[in-house]
Protein backbone atom coordinates (compact mmCIF):
# COMPACT_ATOMS: atom_id res chain seq x y z
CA UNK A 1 4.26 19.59 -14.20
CA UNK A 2 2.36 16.24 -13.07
CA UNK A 3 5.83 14.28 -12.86
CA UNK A 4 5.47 10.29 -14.04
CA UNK A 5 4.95 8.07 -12.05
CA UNK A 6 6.67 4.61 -12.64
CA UNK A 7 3.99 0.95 -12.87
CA UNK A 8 5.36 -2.50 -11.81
CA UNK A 9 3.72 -5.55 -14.19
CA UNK A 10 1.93 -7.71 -11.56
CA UNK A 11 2.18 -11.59 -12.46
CA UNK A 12 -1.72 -11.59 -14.04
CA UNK A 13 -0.68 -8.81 -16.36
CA UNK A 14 -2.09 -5.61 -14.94
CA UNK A 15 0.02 -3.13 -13.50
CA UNK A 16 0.08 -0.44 -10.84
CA UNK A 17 1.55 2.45 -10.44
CA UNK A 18 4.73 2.31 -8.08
CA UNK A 19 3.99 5.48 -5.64
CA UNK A 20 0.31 6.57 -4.39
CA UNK A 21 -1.74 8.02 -1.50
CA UNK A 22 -2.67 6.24 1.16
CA UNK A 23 -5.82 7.46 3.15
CA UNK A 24 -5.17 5.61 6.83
CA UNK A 25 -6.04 7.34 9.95
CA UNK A 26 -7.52 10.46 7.59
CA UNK A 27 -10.85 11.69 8.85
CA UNK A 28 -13.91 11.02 6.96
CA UNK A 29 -14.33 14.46 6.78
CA UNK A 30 -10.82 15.37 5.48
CA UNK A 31 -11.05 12.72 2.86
CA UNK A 32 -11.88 14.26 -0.09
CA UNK A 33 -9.95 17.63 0.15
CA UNK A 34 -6.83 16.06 0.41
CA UNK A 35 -7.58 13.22 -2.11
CA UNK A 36 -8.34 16.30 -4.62
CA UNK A 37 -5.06 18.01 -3.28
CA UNK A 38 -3.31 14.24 -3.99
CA UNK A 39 -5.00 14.16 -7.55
CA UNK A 40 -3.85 18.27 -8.21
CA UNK A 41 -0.71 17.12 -7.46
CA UNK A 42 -0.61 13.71 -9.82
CA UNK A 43 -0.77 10.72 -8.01
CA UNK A 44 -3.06 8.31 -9.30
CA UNK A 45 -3.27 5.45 -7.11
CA UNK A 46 -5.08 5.82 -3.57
CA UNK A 47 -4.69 2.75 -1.07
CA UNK A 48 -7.98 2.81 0.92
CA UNK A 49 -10.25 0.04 3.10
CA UNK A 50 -13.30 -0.39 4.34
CA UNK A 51 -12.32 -0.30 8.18
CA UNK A 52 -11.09 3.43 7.25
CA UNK A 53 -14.67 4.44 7.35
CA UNK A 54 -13.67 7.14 4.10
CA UNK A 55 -13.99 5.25 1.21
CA UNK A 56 -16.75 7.85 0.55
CA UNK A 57 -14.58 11.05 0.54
CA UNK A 58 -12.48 8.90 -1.88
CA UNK A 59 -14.63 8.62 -4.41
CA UNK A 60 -15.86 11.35 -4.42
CA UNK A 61 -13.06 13.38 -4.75
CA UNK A 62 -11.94 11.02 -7.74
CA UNK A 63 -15.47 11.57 -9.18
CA UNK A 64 -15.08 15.50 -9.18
CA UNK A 65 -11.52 15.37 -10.39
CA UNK A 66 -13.15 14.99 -14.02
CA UNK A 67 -9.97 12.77 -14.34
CA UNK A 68 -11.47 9.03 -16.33
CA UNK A 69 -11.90 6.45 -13.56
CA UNK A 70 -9.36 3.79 -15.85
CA UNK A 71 -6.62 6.46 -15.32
CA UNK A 72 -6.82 6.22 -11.67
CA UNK A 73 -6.12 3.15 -9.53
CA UNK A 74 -8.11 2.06 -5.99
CA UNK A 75 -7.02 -0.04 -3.92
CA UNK A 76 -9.65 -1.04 -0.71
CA UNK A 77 -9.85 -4.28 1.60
CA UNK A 78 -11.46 -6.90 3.58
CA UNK A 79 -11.84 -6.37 7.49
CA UNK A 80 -11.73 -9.11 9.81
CA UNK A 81 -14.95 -9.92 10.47
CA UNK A 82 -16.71 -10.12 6.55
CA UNK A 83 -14.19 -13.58 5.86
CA UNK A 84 -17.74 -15.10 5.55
CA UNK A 85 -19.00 -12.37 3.13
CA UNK A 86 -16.67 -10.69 1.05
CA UNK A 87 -19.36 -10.58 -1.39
CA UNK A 88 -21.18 -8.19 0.44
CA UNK A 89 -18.24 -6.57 1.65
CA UNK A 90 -17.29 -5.57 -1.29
CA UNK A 91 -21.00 -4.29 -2.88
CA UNK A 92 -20.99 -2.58 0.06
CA UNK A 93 -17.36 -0.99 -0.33
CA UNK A 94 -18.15 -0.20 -3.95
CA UNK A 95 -21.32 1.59 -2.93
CA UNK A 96 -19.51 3.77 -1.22
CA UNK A 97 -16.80 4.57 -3.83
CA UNK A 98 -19.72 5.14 -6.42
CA UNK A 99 -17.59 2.23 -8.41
CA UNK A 100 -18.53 -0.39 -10.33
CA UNK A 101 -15.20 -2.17 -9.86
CA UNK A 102 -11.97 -1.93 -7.57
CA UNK A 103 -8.28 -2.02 -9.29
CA UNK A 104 -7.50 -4.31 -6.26
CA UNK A 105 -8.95 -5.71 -3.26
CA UNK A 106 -6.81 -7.08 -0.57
CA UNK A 107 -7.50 -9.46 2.66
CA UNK A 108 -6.22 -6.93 5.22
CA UNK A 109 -5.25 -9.42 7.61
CA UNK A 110 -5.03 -13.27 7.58
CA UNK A 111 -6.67 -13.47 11.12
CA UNK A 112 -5.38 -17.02 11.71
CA UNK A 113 -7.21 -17.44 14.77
CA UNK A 114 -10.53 -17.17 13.00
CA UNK A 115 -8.97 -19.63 10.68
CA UNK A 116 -11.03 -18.56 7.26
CA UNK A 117 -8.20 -16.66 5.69
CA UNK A 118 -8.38 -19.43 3.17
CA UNK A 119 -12.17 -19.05 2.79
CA UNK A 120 -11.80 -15.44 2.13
CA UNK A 121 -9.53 -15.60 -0.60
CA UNK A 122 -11.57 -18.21 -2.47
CA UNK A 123 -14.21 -15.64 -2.38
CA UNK A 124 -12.02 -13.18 -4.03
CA UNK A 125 -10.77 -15.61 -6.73
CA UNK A 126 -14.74 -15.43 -7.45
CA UNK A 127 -15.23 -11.53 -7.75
CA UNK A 128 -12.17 -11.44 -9.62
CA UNK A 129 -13.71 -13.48 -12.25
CA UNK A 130 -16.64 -11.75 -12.08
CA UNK A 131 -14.93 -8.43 -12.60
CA UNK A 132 -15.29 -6.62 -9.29
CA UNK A 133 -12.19 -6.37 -9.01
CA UNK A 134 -9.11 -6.23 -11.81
CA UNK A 135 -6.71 -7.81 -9.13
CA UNK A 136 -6.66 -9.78 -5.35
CA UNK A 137 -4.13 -9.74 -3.32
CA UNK A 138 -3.25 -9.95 0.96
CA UNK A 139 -2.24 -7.25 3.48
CA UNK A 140 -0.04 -8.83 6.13
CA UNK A 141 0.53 -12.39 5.30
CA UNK A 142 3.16 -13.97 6.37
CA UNK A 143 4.96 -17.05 4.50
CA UNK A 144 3.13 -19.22 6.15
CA UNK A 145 -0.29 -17.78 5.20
CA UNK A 146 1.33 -17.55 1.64
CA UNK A 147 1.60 -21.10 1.43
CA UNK A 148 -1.35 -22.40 3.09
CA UNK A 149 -2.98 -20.12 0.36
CA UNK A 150 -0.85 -21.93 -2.66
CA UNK A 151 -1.98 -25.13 -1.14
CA UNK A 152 -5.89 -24.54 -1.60
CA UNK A 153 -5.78 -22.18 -4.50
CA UNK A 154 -4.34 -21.78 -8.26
CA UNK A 155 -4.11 -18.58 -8.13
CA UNK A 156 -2.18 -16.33 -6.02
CA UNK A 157 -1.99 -12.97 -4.54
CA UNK A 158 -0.76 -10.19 -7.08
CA UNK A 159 1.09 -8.14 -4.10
CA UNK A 160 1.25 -8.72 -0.20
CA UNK A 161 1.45 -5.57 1.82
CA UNK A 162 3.21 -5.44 4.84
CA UNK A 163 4.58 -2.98 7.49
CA UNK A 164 8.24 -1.92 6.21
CA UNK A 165 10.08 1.21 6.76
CA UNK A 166 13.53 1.43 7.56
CA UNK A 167 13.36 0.40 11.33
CA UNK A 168 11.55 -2.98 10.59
CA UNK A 169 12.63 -4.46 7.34
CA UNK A 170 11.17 -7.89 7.46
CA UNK A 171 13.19 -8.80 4.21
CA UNK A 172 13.29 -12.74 4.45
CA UNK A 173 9.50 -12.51 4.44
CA UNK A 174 9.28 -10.41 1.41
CA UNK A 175 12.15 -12.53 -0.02
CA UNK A 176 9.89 -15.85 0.47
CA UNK A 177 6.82 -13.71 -0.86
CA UNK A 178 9.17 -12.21 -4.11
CA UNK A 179 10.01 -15.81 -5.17
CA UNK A 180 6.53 -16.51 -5.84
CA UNK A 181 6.15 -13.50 -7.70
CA UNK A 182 3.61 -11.80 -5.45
CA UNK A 183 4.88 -7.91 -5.50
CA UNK A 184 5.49 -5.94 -1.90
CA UNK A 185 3.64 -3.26 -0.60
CA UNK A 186 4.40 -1.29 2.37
CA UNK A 187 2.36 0.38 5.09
CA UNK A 188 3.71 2.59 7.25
CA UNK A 189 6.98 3.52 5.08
CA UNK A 190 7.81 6.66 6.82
CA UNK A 191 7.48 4.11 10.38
CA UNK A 192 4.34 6.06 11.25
CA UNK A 193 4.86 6.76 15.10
CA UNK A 194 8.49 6.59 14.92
CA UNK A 195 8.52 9.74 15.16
CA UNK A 196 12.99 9.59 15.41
CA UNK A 197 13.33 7.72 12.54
CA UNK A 198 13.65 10.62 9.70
CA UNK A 199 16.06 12.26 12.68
CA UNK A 200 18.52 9.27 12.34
CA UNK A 201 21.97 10.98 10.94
CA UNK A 202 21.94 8.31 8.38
CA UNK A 203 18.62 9.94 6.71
CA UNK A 204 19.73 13.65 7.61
CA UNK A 205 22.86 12.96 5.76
CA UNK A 206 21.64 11.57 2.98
CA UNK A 207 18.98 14.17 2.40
CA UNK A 208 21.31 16.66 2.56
CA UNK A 209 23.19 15.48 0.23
CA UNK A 210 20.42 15.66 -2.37
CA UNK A 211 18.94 18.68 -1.51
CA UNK A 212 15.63 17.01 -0.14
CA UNK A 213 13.83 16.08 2.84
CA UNK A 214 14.17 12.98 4.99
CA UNK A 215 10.80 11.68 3.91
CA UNK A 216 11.87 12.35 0.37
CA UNK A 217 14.95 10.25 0.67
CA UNK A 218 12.94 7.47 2.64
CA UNK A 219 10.51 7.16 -0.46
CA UNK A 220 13.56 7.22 -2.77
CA UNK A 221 15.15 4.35 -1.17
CA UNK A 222 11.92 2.55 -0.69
CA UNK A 223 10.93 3.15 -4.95
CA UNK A 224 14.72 1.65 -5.34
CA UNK A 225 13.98 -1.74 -3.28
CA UNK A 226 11.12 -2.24 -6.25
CA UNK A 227 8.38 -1.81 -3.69
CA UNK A 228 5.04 -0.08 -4.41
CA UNK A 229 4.27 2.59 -1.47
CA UNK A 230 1.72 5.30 -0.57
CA UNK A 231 2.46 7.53 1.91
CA UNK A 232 0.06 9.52 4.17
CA UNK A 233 -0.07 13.48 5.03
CA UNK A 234 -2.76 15.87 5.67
CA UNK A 235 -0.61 18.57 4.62
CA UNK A 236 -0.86 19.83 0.64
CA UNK A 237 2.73 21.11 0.94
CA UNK A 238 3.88 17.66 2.02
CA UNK A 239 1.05 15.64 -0.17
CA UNK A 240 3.18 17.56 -3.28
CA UNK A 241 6.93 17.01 -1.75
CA UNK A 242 6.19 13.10 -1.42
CA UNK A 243 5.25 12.96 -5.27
CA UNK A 244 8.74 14.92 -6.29
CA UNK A 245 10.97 12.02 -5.85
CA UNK A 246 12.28 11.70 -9.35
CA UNK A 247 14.75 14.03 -9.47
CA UNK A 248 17.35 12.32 -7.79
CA UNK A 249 18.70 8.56 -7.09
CA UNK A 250 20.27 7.16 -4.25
CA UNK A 251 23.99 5.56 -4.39
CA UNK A 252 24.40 2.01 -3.59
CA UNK A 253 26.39 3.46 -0.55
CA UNK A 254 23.46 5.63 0.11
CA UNK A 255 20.84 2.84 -0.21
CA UNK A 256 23.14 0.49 2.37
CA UNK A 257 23.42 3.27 4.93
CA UNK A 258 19.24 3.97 5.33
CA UNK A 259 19.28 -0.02 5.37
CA UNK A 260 21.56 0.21 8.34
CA UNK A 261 18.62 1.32 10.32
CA UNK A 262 16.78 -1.96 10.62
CA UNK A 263 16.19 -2.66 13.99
CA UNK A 264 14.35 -6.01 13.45
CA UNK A 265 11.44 -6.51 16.01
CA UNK A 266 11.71 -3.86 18.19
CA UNK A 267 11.71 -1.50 15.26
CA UNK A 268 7.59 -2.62 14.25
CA UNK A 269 5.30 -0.32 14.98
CA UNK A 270 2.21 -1.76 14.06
CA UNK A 271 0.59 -4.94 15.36
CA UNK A 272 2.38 -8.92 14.88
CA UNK A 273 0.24 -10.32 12.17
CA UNK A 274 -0.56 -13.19 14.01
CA UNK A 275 -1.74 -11.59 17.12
CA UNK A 276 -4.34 -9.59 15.17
């Protein structure tokens, strides 16, 4: 049974669904097997980018689902070095999804050093109006980059994903980014390369206690923070057991003791958004 999947409203009236697939670090070649084994299983919403070098594979797979294209939702992004031409960029993304239009294209970092963040985003203000893309939003903005992006523009990002997992919970940033109404995305919300973290005794208890698996109750607590997440696996059996989260629900006491695990900085395992 393809279980159902809850959407969060974003503030210009779309919506997205709240749990999807994300296709980082897959191999081009691997791309659209386990899309099809994400789409067999039900998800319908597939976080890719251009820098992943499979946007390909992804559309593909969607395209030989037979399942309509407005039933599923893509996500892809900017790199670093096409601030100048997102225009292109994104053609050029779209080409290779066999799309016509995006659900939602992201800046996937601000770059500040380059210092055309700001540029970039008024460039996808402009394909949003001309309806390459439903929605824009950022990918590892800090508040900072939030406002300096308020300041120059009327319209603001739909959702800002970030790195969060339960070692690096970087909550007074998605606090500052909440008040705004920009929705939270996270990256990495099993801590890809933590490879201790779904070992902690606070997650082992709390998984058995529900009959599931760490990574189940990881997702669980992240769907219960309201934040929209896609974990990544390359194995079906795990691609299915990270869709079958709706079964259960986490006590507050639950909730507080996988928060426990922040560990701040030391607990990133990705790359300071600044020094990118």
């Amino acid at each position: 049974m393809t279980p159902t999947i809850p959407s969060i409203t974003l503030h210009d009236g779309t919506s997205i669904p709240q749990l999807g697939f994300g296709v980082c670090l897959i191999p081009p070649g691997d791309t659209e097997r386990l899309v099809s084994e994400a789409l067999e299983a039900g998800y319908r919403h597939f976080d890719a980018a251009a820098i992943y070098g499979n946007e390909e594979g992804v559309g593909k797979a969607i395209a030989a689902s037979g399942i309509p294209r407005d039933e599923i939702y893509v996500t892809t992004k900017l790199w670093n070095d096409r601030h100048d031409d997102a225009a292109d960029a994104l053609s050029e993304s779209l080409e290779r999804l066999g799309f016509d239009h995006v659900n939602l294209y992201l800046i996937h970092w601000p770059v500040p050093r380059q210092n055309r963040y700001v540029q970039a985003w008024e460039q996808l203000v402009e394909l949003q109006e001309q309806g390459l893309t439903r929605s824009i939003g950022v990918s590892n903005f800090l508040p900072e980059h939030l406002d300096r992006l308020e300041m120059h523009s009327s319209v603001l990002p739909v959702v800002n994903q970030v790195e969060l997992h339960p070692a690096f919970q970087p909550w007074k940033d998605i606090d500052a980014a909440r008040v705004h109404g920009i929705k939270v995305q996270a990256w990495s919300p099993l801590g890809r390369g933590r490879d201790d973290l779904l070992d902690a005794p606070e997650i082992l208890d709390v998984a058995a206690a529900h009959g599931v698996s760490p990574a189940q109750a990881v997702i669980r607590w992240h769907l219960q923070n309201g934040v929209i997440l896609f974990p990544k696996s390359a194995h079906p059996e795990r691609i299915r057991e990270n869709i079958d989260v709706f079964g259960f629900e986490l006590s507050p006491d639950e909730m507080a003791a996988i928060t426990s695990l922040d560990e701040g900085e030391a607990g990133r395992v990705g790359e300071h958004p600044n020094e990118v």
